[in-house]
N, C-alpha and C. Protein backbone atom coordinates (compact mmCIF):
# COMPACT_ATOMS: atom_id res chain seq x y z
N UNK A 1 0.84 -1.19 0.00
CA UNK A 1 0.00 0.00 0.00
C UNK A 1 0.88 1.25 0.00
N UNK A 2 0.87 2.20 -1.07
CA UNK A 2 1.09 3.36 -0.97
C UNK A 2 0.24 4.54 -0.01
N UNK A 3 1.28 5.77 0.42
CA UNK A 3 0.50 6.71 1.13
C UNK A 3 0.25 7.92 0.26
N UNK A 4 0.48 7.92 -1.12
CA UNK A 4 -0.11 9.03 -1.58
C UNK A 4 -1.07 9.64 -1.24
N UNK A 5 -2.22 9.12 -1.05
CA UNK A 5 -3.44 9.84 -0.66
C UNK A 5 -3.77 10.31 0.37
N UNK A 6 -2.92 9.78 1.42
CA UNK A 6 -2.65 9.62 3.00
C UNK A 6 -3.50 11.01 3.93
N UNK A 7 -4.51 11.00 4.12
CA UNK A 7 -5.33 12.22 4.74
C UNK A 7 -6.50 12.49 3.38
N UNK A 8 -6.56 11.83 2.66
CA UNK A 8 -7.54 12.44 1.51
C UNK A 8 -8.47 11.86 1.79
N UNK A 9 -10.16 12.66 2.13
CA UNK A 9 -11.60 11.52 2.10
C UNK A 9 -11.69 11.57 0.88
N UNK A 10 -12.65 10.22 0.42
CA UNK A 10 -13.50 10.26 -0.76
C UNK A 10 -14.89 9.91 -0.27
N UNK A 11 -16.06 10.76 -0.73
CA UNK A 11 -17.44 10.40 -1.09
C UNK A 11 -17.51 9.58 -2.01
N UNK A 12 -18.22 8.64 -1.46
CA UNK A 12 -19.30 7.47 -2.60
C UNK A 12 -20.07 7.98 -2.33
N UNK A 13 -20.92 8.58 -3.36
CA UNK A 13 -22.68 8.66 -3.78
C UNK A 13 -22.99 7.25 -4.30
N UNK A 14 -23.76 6.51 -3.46
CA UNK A 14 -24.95 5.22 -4.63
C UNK A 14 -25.98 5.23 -3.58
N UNK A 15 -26.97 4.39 -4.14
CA UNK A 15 -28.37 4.27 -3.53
C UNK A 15 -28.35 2.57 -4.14
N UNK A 16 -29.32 2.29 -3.81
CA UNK A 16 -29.60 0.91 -3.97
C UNK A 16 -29.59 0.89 -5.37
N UNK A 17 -29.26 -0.58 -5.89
CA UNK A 17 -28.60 -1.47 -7.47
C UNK A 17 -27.44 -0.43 -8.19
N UNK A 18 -26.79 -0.36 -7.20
CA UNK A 18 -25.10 0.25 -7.64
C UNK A 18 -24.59 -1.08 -8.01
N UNK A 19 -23.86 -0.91 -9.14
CA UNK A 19 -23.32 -1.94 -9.89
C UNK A 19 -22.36 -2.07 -8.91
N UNK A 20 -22.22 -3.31 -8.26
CA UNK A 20 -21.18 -3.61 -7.11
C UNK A 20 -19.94 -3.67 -7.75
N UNK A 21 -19.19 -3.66 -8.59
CA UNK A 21 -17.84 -4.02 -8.74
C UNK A 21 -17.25 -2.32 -9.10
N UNK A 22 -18.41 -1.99 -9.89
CA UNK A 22 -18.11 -0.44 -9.68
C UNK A 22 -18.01 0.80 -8.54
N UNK A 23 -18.43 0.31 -7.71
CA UNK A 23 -18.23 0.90 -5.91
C UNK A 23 -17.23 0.51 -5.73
N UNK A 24 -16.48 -1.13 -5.49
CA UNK A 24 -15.63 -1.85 -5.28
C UNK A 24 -14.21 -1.56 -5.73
N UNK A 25 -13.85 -1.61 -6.92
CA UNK A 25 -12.89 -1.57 -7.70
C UNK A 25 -12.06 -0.39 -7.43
N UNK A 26 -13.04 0.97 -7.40
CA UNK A 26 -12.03 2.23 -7.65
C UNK A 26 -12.23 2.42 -5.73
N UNK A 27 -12.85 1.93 -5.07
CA UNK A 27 -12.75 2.20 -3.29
C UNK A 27 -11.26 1.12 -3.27
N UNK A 28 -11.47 0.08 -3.62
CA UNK A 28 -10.45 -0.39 -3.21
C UNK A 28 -8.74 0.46 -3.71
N UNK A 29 -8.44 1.02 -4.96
CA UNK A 29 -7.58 1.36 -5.63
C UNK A 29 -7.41 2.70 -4.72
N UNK A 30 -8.62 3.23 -3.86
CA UNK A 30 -8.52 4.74 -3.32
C UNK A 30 -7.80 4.30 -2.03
N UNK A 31 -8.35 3.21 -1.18
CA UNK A 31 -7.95 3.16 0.06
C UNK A 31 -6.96 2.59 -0.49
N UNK A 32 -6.12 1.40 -1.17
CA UNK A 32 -4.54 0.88 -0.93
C UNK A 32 -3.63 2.39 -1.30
N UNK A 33 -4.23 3.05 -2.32
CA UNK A 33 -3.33 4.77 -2.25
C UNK A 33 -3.43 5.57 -0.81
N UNK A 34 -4.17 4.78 0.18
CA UNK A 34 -4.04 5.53 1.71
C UNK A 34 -5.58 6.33 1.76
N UNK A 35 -6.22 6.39 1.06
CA UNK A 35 -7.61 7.53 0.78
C UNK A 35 -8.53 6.68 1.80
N UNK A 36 -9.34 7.75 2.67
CA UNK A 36 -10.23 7.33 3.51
C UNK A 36 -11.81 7.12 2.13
N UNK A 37 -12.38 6.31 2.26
CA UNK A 37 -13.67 6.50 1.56
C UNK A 37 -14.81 6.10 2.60
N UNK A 38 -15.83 6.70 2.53
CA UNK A 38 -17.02 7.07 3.08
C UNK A 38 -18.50 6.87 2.14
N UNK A 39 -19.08 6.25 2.08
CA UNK A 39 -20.62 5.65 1.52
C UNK A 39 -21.36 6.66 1.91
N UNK A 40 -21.77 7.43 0.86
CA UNK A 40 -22.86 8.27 1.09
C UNK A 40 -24.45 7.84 0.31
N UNK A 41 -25.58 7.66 0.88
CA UNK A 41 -26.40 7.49 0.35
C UNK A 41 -28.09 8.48 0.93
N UNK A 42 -29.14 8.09 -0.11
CA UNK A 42 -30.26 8.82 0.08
C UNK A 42 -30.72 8.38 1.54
N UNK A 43 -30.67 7.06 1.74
CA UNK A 43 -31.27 6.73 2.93
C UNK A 43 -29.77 6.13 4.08
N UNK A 44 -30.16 5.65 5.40
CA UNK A 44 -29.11 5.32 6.40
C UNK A 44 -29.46 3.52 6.35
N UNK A 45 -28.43 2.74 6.70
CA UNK A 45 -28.46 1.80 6.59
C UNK A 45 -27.51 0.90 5.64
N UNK A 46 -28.18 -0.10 4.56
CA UNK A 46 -27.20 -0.49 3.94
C UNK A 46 -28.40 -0.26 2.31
N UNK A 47 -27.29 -0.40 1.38
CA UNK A 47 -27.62 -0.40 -0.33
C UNK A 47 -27.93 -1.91 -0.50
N UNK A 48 -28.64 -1.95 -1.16
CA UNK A 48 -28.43 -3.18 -1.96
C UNK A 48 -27.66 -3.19 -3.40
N UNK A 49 -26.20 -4.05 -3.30
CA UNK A 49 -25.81 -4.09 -4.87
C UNK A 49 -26.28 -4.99 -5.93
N UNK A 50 -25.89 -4.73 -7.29
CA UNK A 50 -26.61 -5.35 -8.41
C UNK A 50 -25.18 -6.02 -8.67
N UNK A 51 -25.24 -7.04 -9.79
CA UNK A 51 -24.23 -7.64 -10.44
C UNK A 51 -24.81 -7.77 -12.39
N UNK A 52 -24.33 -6.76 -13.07
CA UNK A 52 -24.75 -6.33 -14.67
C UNK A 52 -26.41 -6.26 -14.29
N UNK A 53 -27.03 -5.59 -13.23
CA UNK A 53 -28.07 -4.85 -13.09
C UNK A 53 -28.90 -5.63 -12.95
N UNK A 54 -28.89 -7.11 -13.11
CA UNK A 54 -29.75 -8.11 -12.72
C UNK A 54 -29.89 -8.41 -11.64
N UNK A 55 -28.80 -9.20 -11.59
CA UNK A 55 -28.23 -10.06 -10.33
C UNK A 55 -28.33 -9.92 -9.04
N UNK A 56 -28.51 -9.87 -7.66
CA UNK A 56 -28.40 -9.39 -6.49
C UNK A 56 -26.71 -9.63 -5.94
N UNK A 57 -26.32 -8.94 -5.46
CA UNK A 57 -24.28 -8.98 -5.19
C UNK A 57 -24.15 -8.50 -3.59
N UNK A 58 -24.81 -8.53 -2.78
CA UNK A 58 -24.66 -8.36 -1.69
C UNK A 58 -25.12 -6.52 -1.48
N UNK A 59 -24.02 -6.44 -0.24
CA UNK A 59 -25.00 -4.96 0.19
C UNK A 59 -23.58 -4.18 0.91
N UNK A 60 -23.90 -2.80 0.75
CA UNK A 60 -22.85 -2.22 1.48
C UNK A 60 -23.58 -1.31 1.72
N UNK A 61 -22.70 -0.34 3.89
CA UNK A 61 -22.96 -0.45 4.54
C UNK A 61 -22.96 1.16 4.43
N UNK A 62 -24.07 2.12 4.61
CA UNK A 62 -24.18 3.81 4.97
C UNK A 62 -23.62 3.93 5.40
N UNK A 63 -22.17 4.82 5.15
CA UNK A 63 -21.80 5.50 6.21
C UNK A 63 -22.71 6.93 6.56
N UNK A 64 -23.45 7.51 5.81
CA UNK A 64 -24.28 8.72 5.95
C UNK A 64 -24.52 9.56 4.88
N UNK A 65 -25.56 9.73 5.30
CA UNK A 65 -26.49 10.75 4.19
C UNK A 65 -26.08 11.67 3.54
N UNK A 66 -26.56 11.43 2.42
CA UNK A 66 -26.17 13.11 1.85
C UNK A 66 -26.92 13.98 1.96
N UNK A 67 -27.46 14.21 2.36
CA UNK A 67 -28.59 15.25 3.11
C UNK A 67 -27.19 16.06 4.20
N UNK A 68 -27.23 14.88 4.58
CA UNK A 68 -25.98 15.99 6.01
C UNK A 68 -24.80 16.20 5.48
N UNK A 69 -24.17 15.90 4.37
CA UNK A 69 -22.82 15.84 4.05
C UNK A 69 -22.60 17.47 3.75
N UNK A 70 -21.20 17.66 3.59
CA UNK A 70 -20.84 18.82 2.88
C UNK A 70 -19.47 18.32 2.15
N UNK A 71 -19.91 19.24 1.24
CA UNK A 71 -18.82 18.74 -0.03
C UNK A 71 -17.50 19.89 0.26
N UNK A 72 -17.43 20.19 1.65
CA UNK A 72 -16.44 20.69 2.26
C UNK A 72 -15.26 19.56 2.76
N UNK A 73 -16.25 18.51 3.46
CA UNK A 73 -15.70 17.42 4.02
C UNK A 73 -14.39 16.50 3.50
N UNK A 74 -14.90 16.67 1.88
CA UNK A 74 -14.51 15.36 1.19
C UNK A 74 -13.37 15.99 -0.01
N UNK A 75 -12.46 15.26 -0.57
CA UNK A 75 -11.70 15.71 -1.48
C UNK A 75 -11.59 15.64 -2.81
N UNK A 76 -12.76 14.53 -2.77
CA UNK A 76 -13.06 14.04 -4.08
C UNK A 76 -14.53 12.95 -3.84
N UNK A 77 -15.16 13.01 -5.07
CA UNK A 77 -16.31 12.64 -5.19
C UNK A 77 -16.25 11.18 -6.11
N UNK A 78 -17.20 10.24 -6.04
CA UNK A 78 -17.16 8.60 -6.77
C UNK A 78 -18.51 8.50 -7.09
N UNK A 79 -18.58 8.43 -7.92
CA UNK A 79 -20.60 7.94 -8.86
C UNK A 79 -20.61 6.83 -9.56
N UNK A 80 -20.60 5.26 -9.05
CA UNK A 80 -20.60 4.75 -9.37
C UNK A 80 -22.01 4.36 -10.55
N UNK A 81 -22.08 3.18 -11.32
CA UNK A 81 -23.12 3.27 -11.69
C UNK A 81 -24.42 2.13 -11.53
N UNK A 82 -24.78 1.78 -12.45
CA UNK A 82 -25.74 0.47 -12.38
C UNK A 82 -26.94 1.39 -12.72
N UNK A 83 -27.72 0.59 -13.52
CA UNK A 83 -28.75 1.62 -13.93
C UNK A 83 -29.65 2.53 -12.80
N UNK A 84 -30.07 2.03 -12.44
CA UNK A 84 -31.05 1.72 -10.60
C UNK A 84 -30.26 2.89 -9.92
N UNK A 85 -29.26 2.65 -9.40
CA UNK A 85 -28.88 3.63 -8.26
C UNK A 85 -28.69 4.98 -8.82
N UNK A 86 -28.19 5.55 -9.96
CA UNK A 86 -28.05 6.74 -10.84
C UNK A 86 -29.71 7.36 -10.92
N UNK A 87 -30.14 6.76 -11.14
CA UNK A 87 -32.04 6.85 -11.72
C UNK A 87 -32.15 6.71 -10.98
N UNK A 88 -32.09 6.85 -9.71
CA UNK A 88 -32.89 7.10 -7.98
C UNK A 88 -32.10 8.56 -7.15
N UNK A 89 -30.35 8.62 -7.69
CA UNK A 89 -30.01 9.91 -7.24
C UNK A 89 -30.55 11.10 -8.11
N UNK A 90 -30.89 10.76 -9.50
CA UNK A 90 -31.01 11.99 -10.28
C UNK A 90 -32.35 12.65 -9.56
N UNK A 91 -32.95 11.70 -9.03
CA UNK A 91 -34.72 12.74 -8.74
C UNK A 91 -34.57 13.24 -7.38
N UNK A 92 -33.37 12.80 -6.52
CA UNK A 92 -33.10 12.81 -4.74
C UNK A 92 -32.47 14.68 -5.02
N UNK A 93 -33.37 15.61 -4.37
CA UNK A 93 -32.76 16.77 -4.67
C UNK A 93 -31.00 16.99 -3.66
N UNK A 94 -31.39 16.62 -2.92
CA UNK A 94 -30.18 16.22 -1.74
C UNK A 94 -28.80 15.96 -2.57
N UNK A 95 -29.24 14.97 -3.77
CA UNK A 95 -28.41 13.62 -4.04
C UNK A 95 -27.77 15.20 -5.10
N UNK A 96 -28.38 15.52 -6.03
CA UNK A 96 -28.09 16.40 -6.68
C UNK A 96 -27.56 17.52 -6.58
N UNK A 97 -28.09 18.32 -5.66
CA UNK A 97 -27.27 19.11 -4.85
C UNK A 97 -26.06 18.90 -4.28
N UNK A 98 -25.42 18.17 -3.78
CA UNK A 98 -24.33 17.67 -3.60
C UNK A 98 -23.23 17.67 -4.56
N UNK A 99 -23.61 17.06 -5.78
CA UNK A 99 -23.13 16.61 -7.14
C UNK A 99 -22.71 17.94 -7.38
N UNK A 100 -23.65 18.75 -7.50
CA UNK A 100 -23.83 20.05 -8.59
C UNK A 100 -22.44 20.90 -7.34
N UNK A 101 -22.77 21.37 -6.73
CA UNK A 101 -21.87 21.80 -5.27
C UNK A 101 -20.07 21.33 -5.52
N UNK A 102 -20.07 19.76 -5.66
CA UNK A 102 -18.86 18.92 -5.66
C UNK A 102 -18.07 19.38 -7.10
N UNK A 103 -18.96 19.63 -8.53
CA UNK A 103 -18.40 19.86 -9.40
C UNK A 103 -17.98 21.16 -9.19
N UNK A 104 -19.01 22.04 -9.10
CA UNK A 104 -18.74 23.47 -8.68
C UNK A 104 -16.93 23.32 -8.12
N UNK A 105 -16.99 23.29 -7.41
CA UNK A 105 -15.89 23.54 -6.21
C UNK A 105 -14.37 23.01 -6.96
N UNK A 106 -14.35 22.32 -8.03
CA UNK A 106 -13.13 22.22 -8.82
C UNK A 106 -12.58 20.88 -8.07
N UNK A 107 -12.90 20.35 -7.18
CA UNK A 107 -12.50 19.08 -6.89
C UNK A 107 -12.72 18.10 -8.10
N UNK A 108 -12.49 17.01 -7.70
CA UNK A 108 -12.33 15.16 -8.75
C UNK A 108 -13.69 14.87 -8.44
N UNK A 109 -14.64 14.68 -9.46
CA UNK A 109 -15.62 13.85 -9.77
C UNK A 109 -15.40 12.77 -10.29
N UNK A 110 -15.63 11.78 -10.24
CA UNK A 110 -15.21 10.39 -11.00
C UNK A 110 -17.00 9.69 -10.96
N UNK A 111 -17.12 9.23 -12.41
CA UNK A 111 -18.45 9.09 -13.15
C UNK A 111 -18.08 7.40 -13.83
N UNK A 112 -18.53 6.72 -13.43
CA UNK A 112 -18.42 5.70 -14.40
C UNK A 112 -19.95 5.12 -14.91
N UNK A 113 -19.98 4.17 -16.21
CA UNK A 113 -21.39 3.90 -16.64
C UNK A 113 -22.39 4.76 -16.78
N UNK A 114 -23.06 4.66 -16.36
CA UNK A 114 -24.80 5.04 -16.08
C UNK A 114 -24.58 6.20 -14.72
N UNK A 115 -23.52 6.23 -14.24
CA UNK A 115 -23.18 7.68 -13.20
C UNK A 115 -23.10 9.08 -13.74
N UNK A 116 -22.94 9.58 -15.10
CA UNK A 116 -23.27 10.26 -15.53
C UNK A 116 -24.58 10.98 -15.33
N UNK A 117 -25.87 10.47 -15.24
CA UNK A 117 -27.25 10.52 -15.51
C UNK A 117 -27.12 11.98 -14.06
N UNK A 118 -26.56 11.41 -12.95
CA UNK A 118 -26.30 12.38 -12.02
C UNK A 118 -26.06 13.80 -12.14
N UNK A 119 -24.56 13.70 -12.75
CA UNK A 119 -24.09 15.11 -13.57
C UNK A 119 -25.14 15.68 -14.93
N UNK A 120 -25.75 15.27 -15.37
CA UNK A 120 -26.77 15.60 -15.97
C UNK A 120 -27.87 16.77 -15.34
N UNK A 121 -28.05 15.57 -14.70
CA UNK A 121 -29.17 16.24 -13.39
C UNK A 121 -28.99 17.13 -12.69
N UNK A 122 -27.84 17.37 -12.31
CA UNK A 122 -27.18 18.72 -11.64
C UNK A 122 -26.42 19.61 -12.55
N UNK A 123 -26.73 19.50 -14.02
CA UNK A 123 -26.94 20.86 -15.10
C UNK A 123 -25.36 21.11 -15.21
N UNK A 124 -23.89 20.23 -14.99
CA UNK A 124 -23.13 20.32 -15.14
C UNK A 124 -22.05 19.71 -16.07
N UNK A 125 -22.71 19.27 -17.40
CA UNK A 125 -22.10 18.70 -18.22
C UNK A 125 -22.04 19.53 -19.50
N UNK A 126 -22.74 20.49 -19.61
CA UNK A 126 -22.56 21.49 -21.18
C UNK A 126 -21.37 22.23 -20.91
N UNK A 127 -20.66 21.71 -22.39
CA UNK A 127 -19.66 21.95 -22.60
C UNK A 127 -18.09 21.12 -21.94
N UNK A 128 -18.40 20.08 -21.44
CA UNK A 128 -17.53 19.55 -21.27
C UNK A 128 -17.47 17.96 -21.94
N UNK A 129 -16.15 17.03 -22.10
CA UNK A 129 -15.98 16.09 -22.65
C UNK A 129 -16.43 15.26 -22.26
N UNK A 130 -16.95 13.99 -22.20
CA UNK A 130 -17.26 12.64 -21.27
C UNK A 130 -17.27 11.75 -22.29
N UNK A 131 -17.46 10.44 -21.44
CA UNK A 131 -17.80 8.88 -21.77
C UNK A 131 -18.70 8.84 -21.03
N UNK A 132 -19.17 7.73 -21.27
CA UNK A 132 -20.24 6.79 -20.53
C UNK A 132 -20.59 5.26 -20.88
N UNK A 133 -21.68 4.76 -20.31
CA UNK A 133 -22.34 3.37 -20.95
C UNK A 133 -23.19 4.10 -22.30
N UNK A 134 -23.06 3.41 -23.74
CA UNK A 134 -23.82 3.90 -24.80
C UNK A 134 -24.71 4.04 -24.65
N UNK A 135 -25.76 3.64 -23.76
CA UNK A 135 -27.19 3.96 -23.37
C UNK A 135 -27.42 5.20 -23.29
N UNK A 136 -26.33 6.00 -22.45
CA UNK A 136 -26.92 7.17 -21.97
C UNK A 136 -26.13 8.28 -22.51
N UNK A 137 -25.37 7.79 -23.64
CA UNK A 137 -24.66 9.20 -24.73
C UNK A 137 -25.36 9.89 -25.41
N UNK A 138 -26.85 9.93 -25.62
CA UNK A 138 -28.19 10.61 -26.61
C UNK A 138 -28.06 11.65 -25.06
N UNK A 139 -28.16 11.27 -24.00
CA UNK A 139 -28.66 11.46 -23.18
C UNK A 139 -27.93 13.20 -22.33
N UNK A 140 -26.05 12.51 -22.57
CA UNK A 140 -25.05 13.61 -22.52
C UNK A 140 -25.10 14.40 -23.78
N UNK A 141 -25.39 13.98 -24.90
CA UNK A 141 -25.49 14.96 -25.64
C UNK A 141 -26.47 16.10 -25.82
N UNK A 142 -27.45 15.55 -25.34
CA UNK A 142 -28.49 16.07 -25.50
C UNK A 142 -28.48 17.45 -24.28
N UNK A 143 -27.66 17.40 -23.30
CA UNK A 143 -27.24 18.30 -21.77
C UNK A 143 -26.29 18.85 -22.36
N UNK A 144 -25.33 18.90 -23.58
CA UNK A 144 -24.48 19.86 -24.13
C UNK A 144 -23.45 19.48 -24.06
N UNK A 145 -23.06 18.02 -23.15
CA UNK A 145 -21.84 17.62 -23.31
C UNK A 145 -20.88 17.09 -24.47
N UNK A 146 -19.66 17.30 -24.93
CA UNK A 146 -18.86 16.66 -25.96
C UNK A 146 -19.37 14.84 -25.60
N UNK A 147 -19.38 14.10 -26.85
CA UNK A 147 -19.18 12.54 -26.19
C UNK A 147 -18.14 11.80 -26.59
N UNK A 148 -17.16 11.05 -26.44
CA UNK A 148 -16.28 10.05 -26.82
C UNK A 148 -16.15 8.66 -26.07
N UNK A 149 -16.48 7.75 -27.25
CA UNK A 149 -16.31 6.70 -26.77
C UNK A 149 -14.26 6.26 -26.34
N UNK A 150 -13.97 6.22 -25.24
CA UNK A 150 -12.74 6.18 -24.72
C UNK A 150 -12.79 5.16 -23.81
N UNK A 151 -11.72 4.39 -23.35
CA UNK A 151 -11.34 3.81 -21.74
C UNK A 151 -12.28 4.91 -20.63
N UNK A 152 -11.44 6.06 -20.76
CA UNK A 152 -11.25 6.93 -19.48
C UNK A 152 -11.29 8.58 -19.99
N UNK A 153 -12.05 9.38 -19.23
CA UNK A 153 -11.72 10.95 -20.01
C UNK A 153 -11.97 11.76 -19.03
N UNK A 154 -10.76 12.30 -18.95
CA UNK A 154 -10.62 13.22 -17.81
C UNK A 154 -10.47 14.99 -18.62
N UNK A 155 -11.76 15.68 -17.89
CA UNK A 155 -11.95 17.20 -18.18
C UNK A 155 -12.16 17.92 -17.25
N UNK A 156 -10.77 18.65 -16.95
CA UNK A 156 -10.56 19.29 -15.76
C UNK A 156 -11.05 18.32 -14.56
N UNK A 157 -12.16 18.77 -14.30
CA UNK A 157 -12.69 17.64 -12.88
C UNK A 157 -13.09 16.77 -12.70
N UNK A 158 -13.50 16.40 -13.73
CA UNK A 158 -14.44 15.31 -14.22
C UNK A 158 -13.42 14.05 -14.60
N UNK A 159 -14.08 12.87 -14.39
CA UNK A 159 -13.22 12.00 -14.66
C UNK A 159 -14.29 10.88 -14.94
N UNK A 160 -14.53 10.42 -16.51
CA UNK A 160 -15.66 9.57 -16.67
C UNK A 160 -15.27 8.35 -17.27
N UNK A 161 -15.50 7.13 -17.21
CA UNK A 161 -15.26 6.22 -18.13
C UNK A 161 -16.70 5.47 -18.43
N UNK A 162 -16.48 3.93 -19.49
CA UNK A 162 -17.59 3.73 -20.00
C UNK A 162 -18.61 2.56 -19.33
N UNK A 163 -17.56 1.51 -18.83
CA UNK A 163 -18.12 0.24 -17.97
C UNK A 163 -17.38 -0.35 -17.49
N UNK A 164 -17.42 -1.54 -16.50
CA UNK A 164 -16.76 -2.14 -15.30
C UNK A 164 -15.39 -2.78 -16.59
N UNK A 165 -15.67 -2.48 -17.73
CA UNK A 165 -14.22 -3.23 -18.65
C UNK A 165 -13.28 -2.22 -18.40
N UNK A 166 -13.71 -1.00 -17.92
CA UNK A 166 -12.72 0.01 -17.69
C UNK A 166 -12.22 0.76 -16.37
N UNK A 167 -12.48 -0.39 -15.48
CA UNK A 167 -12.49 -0.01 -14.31
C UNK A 167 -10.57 -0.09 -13.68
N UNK A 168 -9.53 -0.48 -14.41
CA UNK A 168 -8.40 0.12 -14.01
C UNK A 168 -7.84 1.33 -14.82
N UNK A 169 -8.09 1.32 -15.74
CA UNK A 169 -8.10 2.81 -16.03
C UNK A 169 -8.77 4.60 -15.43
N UNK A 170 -10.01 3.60 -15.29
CA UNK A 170 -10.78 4.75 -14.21
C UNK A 170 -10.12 4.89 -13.07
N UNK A 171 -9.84 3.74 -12.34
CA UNK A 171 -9.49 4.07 -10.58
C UNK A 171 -8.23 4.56 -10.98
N UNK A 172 -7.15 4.41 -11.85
CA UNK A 172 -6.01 4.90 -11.63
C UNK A 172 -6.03 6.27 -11.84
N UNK A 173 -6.87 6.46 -12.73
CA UNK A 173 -7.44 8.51 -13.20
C UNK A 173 -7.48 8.77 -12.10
N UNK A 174 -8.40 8.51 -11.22
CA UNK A 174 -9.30 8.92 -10.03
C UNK A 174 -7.80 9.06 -9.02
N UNK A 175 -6.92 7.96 -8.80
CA UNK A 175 -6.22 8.28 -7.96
C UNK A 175 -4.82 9.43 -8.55
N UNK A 176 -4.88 9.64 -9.68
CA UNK A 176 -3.34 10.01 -10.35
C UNK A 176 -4.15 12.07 -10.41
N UNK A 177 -5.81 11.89 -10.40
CA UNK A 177 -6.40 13.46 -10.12
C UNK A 177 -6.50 13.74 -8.55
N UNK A 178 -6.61 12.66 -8.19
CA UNK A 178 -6.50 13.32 -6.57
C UNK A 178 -5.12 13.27 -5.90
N UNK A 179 -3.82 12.37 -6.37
CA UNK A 179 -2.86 13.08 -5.95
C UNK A 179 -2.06 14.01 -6.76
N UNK A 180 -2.83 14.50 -7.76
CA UNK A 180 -2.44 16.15 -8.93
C UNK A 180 -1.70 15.46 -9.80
N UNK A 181 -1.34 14.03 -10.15
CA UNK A 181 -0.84 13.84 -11.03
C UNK A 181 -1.36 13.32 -12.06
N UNK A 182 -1.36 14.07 -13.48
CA UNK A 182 -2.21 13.47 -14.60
C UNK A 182 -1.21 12.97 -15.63
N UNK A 183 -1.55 12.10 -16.26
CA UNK A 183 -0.59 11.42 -17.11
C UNK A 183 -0.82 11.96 -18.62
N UNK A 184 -0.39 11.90 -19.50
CA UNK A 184 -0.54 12.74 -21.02
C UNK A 184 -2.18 11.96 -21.66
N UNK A 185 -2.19 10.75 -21.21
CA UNK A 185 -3.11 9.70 -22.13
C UNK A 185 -4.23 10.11 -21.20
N UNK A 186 -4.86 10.65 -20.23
CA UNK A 186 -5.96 10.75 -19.07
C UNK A 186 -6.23 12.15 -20.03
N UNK A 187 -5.01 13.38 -20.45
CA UNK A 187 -5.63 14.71 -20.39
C UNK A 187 -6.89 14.91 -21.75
N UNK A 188 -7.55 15.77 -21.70
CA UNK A 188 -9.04 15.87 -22.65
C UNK A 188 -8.19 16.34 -24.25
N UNK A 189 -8.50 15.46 -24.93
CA UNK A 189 -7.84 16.10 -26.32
C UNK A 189 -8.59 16.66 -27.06
C-alpha cells in the first residue's frame, strides 16, 4: 500500500442497485493509495448491490447521508453506476445538490457507466468532454456535453469512463487526479 493519498476523504454517492464491482474496484484502488472513503447514500443503513443490473451482489454499509454531508468534508467525489442507483439519485434533490456543489468547487468527480445521468441532473455537463455506458450518450449529448467513446476521459474535474471493462483505467485517473498527477493519455484532447 502506498500513502499518496494519505489524509484524503473520498465520497461514494450510490443508492440501492449500484453496480457492485463499480463501488468496489475504484474504493479499493482509493484506500490501498491511503484515501479514507465514506458511503454516502439517500437513505441510512445499507444499499443493496446489483451484479450487470440483474443479479443481487450483496449490500454495502451507509456510512451517511447526503442530506448531512458537505462537499467541504470530502476531497473528491465517486458515482458509481448500475442503472437503478443513478435513476434514484437523479430525482433525490439532496443527491443532486451535492453533485452540482462537488463539481462546482473544482475538486475530482469520478463518473463511471450510467453515473453520468447524475451530472446531468445537476446541469453540469454542457460543454464539457465525457464517456459513458452507450445507453446514456443521446442522453449527454443532449445536456451539451462533448461525447467520446474512450477507456477513461478526464476534463478538468471530471473523470468519466464507459463500464466495469474500464475499471483500471478509471481508478487509476481517479487516484493520479486526486494526488495532482495526470498522465498525457488521461488529459481531454
Amino acid at each position: 500500500m502506498t500513502e499518496t493519498l494519505q489524509g484524503r476523504r473520498v465520497a461514494i454517492l450510490a443508492a440501492d442497485g449500484v453496480e457492485r464491482v463499480e463501488l468496489e474496484k475504484p474504493r479499493e484502488a482509493l484506500e490501498q493509495a491511503g484515501a479514507q472513503t465514506e458511503v454516502l447514500s439517500i437513505h441510512d443503513g445499507e444499499i443493496q448491490a446489483r451484479e450487470n443490473d440483474l443479479d443481487a451482489a450483496g449490500t454495502f454499509t451507509v456510512d451517511g447521508l447526503v442530506a448531512d454531508a458537505s462537499v467541504t468534508d470530502y476531497d473528491a467525489l465517486l458515482l458509481p453506476g448500475g442503472t437503478v442507483n443513478p435513476d434514484q439519485l437523479r430525482v433525490d434533490p439532496d443527491a443532486v445538490s451535492f453533485v452540482r456543489e462537488f463539481v462546482q468547487s473544482g475538486k475530482p468527480v469520478a463518473a463511471i457507466c450510467h453515473g453520468p445521468w447524475t451530472l446531468i441532473e445537476a446541469g453540469v455537463v454542457e460543454g464539457r468532454t465525457l464517456t459513458s455506458f452507450p445507453s446514456i450518450r443521446t442522453d449527454l449529448r443532449n445536456a451539451g456535453a462533448h461525447v467520446v467513446d474512450q477507456d477513461v476521459v478526464v476534463d478538468g474535474n471530471l473523470i468519466t469512463s464507459r463500464s466495469p471493462d474500464d475499471l483500471p483505467a478509471f481508478s487509476e485517473a481517479i487516484v493520479s487526479q486526486l494526488a495532482g498527477t495526470t498522465t498525457k493519455k488521461e488529459e481531454k484532447s
